[in-house]
Protein backbone atom coordinates (compact mmCIF):
# COMPACT_ATOMS: atom_id res chain seq x y z
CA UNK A 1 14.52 -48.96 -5.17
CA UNK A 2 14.54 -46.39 -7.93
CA UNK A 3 17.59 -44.41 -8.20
CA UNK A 4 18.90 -40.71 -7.64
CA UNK A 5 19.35 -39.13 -11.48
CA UNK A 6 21.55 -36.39 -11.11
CA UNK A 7 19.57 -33.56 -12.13
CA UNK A 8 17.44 -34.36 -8.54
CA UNK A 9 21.40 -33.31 -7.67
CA UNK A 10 21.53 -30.08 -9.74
CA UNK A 11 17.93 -28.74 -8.28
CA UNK A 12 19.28 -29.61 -4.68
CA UNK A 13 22.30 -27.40 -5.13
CA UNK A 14 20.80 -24.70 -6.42
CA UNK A 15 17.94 -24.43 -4.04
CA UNK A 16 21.13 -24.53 -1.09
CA UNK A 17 22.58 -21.96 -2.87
CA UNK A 18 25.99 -24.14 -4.46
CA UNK A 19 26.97 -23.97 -7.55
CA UNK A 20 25.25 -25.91 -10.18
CA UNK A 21 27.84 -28.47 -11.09
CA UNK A 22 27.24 -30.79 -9.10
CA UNK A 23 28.35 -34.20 -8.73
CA UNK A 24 26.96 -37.16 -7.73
CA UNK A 25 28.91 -37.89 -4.50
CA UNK A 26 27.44 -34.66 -3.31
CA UNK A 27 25.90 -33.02 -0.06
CA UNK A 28 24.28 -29.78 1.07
CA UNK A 29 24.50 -30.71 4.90
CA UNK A 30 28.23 -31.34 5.04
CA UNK A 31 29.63 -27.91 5.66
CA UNK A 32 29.63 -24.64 4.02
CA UNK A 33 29.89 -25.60 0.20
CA UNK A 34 32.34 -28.71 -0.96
CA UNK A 35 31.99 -31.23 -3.88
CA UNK A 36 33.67 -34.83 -3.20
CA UNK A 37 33.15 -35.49 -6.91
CA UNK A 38 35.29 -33.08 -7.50
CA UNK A 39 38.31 -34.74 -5.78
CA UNK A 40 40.37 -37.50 -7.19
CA UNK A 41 41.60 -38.88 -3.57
CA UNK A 42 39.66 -38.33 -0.16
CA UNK A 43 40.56 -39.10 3.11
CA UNK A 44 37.71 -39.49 5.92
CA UNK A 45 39.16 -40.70 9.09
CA UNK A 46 37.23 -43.24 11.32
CA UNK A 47 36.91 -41.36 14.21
CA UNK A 48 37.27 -37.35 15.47
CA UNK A 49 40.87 -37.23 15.41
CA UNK A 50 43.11 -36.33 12.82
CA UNK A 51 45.74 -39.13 13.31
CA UNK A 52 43.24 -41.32 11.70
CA UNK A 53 42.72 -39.88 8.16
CA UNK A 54 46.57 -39.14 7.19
CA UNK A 55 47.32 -39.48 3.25
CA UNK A 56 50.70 -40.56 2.62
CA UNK A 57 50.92 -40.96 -1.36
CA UNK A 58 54.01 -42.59 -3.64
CA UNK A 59 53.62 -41.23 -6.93
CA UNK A 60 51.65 -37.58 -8.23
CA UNK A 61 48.03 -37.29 -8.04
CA UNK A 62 46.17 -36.24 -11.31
CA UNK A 63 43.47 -34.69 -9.68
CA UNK A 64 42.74 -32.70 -6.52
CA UNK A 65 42.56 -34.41 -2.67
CA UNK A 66 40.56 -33.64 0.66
CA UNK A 67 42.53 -35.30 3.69
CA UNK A 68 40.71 -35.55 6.86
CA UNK A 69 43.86 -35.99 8.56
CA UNK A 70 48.07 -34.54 7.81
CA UNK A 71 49.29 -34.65 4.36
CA UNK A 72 53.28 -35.75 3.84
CA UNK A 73 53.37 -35.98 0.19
CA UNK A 74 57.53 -35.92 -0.49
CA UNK A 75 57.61 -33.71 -3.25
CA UNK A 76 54.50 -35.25 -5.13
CA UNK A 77 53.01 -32.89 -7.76
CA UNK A 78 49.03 -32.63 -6.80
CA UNK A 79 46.43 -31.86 -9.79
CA UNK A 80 48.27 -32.87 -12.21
CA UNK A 81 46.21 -33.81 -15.40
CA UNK A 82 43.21 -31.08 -14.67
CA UNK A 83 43.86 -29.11 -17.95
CA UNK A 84 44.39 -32.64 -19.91
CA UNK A 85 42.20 -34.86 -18.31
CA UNK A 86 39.54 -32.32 -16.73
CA UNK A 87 36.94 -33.42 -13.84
CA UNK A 88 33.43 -31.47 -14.48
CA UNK A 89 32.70 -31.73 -11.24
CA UNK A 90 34.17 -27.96 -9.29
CA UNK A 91 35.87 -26.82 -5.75
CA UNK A 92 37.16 -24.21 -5.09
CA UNK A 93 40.18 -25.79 -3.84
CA UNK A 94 42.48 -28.07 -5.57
CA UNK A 95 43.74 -29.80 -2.16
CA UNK A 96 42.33 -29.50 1.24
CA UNK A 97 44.11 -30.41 4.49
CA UNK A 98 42.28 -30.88 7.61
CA UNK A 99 45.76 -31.48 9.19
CA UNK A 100 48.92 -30.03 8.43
CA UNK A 101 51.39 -30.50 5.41
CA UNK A 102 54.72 -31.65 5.98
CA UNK A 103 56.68 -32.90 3.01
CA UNK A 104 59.39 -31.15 0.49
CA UNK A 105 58.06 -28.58 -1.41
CA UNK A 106 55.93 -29.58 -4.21
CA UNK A 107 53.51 -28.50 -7.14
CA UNK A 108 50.42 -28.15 -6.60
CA UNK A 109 48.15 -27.62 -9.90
CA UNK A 110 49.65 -28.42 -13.74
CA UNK A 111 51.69 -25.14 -13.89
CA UNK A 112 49.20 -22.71 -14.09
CA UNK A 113 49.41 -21.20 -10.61
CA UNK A 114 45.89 -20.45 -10.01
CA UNK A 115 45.48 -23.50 -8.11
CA UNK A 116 44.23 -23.02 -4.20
CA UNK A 117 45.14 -24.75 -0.85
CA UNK A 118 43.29 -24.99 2.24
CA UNK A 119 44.87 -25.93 5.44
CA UNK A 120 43.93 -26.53 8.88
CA UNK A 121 47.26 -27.01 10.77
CA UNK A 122 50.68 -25.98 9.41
CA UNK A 123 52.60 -26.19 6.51
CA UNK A 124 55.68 -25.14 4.51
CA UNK A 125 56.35 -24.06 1.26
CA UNK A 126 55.67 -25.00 -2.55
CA UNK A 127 56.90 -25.12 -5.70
CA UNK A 128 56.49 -22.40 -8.10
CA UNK A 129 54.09 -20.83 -9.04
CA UNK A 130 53.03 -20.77 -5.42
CA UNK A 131 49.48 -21.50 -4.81
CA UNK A 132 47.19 -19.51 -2.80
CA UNK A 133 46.84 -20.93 0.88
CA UNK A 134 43.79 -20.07 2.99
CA UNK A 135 43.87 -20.89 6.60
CA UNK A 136 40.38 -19.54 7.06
CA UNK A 137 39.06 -19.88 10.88
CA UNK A 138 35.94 -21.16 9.52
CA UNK A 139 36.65 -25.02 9.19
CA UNK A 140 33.24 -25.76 8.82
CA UNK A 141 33.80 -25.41 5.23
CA UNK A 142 35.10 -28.71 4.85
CA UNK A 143 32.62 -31.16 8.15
CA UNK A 144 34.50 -34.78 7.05
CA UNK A 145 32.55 -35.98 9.96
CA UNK A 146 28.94 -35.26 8.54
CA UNK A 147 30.77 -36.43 5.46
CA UNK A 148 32.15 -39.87 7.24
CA UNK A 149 28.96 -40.16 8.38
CA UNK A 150 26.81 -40.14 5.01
CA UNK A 151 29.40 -42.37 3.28
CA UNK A 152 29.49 -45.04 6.39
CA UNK A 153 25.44 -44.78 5.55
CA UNK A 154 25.86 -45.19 1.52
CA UNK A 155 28.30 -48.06 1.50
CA UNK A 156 27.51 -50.03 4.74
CA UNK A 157 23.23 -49.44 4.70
CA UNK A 158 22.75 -48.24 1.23
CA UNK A 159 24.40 -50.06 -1.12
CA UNK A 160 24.15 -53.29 1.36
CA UNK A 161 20.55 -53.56 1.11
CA UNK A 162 19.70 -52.43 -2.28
CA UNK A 163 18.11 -55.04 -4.52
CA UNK A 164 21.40 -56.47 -6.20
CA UNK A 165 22.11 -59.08 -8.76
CA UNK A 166 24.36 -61.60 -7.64
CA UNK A 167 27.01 -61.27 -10.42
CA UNK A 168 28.56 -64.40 -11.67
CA UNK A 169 31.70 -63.22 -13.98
CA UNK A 170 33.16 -65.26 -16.75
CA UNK A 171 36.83 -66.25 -17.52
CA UNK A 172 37.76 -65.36 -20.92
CA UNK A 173 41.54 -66.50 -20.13
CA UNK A 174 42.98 -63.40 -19.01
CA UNK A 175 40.31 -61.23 -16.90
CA UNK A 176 37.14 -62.57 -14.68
CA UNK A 177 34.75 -60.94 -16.97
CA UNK A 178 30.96 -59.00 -16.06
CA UNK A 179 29.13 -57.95 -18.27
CA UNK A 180 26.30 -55.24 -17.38
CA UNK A 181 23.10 -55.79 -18.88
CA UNK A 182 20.37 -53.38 -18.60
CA UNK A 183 19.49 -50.06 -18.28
CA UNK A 184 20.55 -47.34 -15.55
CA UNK A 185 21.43 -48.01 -12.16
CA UNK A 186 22.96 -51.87 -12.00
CA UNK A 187 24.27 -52.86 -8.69
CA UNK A 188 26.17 -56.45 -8.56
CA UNK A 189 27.00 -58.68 -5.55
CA UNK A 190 30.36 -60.24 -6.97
CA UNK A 191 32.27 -62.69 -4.41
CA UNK A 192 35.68 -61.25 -2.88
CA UNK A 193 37.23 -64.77 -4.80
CA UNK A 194 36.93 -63.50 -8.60
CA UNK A 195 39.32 -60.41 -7.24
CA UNK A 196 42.00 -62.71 -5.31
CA UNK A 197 43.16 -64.70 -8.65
CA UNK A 198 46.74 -63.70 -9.17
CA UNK A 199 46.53 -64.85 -12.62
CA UNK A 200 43.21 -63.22 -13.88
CA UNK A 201 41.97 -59.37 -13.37
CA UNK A 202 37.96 -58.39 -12.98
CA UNK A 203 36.83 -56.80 -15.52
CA UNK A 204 33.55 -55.04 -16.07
CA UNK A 205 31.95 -54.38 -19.67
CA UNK A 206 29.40 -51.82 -20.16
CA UNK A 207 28.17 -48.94 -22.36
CA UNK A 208 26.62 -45.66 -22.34
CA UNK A 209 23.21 -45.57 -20.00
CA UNK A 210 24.38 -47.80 -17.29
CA UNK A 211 25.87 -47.28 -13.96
CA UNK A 212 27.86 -50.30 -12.46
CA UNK A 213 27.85 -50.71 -8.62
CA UNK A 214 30.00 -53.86 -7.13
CA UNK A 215 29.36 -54.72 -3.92
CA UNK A 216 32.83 -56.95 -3.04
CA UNK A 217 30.88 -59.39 -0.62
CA UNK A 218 32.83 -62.13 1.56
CA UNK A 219 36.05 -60.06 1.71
CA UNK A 220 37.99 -60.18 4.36
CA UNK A 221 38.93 -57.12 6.78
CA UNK A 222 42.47 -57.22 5.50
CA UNK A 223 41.44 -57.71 1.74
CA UNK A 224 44.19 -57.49 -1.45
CA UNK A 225 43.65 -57.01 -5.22
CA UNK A 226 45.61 -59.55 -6.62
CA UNK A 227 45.66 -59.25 -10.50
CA UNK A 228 43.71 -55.79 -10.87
CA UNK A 229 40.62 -54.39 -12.35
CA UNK A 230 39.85 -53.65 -15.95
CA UNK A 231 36.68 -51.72 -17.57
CA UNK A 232 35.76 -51.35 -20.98
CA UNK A 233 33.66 -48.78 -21.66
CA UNK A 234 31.95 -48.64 -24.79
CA UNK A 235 34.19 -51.07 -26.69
CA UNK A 236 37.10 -49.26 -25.10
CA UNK A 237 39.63 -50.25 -22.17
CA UNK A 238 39.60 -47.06 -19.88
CA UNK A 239 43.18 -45.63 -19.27
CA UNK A 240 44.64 -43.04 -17.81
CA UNK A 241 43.77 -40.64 -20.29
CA UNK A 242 39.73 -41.81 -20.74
CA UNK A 243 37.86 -38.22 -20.42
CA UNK A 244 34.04 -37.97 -19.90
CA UNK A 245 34.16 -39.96 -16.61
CA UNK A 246 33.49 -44.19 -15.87
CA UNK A 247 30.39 -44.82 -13.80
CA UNK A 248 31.88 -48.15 -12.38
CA UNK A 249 32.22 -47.86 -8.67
CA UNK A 250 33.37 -50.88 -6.45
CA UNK A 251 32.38 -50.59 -2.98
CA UNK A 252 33.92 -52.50 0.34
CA UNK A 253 31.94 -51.27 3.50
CA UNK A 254 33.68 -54.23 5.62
CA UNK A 255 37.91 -53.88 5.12
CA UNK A 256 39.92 -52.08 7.16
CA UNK A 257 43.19 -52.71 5.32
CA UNK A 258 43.04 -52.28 1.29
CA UNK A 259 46.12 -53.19 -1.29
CA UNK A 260 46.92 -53.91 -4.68
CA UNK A 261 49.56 -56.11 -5.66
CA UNK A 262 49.65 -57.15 -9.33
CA UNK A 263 47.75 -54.74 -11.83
CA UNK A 264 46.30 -51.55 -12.24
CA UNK A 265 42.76 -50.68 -10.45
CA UNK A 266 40.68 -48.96 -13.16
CA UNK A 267 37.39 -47.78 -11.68
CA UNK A 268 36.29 -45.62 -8.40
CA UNK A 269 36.85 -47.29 -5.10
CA UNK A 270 34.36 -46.39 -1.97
CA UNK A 271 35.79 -48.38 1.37
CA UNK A 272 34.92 -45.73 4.16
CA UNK A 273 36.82 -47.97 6.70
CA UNK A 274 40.24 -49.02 4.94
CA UNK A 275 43.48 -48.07 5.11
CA UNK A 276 44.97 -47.91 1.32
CA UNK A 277 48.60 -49.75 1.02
CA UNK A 278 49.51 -49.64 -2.88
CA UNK A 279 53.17 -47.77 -3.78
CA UNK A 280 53.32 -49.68 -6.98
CA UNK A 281 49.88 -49.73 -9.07
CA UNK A 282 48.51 -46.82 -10.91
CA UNK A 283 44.50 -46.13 -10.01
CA UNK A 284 42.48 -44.59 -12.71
CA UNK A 285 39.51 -43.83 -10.74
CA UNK A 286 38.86 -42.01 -7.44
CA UNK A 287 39.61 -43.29 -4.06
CA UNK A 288 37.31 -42.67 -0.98
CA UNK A 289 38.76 -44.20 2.15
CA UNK A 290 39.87 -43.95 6.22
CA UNK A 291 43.32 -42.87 5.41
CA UNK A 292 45.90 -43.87 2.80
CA UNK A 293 49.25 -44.98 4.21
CA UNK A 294 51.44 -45.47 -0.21
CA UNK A 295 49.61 -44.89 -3.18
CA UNK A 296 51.10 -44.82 -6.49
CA UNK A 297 50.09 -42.94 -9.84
CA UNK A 298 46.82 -41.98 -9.57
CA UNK A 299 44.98 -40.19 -12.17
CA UNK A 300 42.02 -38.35 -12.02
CA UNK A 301 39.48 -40.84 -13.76
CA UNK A 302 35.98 -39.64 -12.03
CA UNK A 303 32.56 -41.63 -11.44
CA UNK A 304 29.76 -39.88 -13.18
CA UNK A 305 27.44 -42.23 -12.88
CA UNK A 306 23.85 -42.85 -10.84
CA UNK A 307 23.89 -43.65 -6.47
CA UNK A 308 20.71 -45.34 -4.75
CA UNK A 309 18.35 -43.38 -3.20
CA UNK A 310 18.78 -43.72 1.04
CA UNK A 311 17.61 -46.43 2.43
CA UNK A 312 16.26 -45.65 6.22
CA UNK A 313 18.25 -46.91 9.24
CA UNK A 314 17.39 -47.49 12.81
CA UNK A 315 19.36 -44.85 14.53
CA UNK A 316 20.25 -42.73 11.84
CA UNK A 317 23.14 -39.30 12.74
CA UNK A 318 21.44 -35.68 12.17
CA UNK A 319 24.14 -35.47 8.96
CA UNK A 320 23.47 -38.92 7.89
CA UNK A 321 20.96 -37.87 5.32
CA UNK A 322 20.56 -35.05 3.12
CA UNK A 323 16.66 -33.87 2.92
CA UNK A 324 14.85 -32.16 0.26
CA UNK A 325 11.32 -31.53 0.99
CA UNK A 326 11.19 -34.25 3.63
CA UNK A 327 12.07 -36.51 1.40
CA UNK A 328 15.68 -38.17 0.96
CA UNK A 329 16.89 -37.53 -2.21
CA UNK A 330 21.18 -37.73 -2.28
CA UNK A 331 23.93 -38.92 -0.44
CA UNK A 332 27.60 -37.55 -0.87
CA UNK A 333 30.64 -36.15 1.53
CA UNK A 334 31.27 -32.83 1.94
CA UNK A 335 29.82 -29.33 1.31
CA UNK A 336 31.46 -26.36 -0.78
CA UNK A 337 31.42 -23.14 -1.27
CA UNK A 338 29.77 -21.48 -4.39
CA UNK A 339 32.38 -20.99 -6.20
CA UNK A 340 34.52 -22.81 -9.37
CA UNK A 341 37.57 -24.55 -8.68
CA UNK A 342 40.25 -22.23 -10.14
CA UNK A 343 41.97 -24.44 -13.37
């Protein structure tokens, strides 16, 4: 199965009429307009009601969220590193609520105050500078459920059946240790055991020209992180203040309850179906899950790397796929407007 190269990406916007910076987890069916790529923490829900996708973080957020359900975020600054650490990938909006805010007031943005808000429900007030809130009548800006639907279909279809290496990582001491080798799109079935140790991290090694997908097989529904992940990028250990992106993207279509106890998760996590529990390790990646119920430090590391092509499925949803000429050329989340997120 050959994979999707992001300009594919970059035509399909511009023939829908999007703006051309487009990121991989794309989709020109999910709305009116909306990049997920863009976002450093999205919340999908697991069924139609709002209850179900609620983002409760523990700590600031570097870059901007999308919560299916209500946002209480205590006082949490939002979009914090987007002038130091900036995502390529553009929205118009900086955080999106499908629900309603309730917290303290809080900053949304670095300082600027050109950052913009969209919420569904209610809300109260910010910090200053005050950001500009829409409350638009046209929801359909922002369909999580199209978007649920062609994530559930990328993680649990997708990625499940692509032709994967079984990945057999090596102890150096400290971290469980995978190295990618090849070209491109590489997509590894690691067992759920090399991420349990409490005394050794998974780490992933790769360079410039290759994408690395980790299918987590054998975990269990209520699955923990016990020492961490770690990726070194081009001779270098990605932290909190990498730029340029880190196409490493670990993938658990099967848990429904998701924590780290022990060490920091470097690296973009896709679990459609979990509910994230972590108040006390930092994530340098992005997060795309049910809901998120404590999450601490997270900064706004974003995957820039390849996705499969769509594999077909029996009884495929209308918004499951995103067509091109009748063919199948992307998957991704949401839909957005034409427009630049405002820095």
């Amino acid at each position: 199965m050959r994979p999707i190269l992001i300009p594919a990406l970059l035509l399909a916007a511009a023939i829908s009429g999007q703006a051309s910076n487009y990121g991989p987890f794309s989709c020109a069916t999910c709305g009116n307009g909306f990049d997920a790529s863009a976002f450093n923490v999205v919340t999908l829900g697991t069924s139609s009601t709002l209850s179900t996708g609620n983002f409760t973080p523990s700590s600031d957020i570097g870059g901007g969220v999308a919560v299916f359900g209500n946002y209480t975020g205590n006082g949490y600054q939002i979009g914090s590193q987007m002038t130091s650490v900036p995502n390529p990938y553009t929205d118009n909006y900086t955080m999106i609520v499908n629900g309603s805010i309730s917290t303290n007031p809080f900053t949304v943005g670095s300082g600027s105050g050109s950052q913009a808000v969209w919420v569904g429900g209610t809300y109260g007030s910010f910090n200053s500078p005050q950001p500009t809130v829409s409350q638009s009548a046209a929801a359909n800006d922002f369909d999580f459920l199209a978007a649920r639907t062609s994530l559930d279909n990328l993680s649990t279809n997708t990625l499940s059946h692509y032709t994967a290496t079984t990945g057999t990582p090596v102890s150096n001491g400290t971290n469980y240790v995978l190295t990618a080798t090849g070209t491109g799109l590489l997509v590894y079935n690691v067992d759920a055991s090399y991420f349990t140790n409490q005394n050794l991290a998974f780490q992933v090694t790769l360079v410039t020209g290759q994408s690395v997908i980790i299918n987590i097989t054998n975990a269990s529904s209520s699955f923990n992180f016990s020492k961490g992940t770690v990726v070194v990028y081009n001779g270098n250990t990605v932290t909190a203040n990498t730029t340029g992106g880190v196409p490493v993207l670990f993938n658990l279509p099967e848990v429904a309850s998701l924590s780290t106890s022990n060490g920091s998760i470097n690296g973009s996590i896709l679990a459609p179906y979990a509910t994230f529990s972590s108040a006390n390790q930092t994530i340098d990646g992005q997060l795309f899950v049910a809901s998120v119920n404590g999450l601490a430090e997270t900064h706004d590391q974003f995957y820039n790397g390849l996705l499969p092509s769509l594999v077909s499925v029996a009884t495929p949803e209308p918004a499951t796929f995103l067509l091109f000429g009748g063919a199948l050329i992307a998957i991704g989340m949401i839909g957005r407007k034409g427009r630049t997120k405002n820095q």
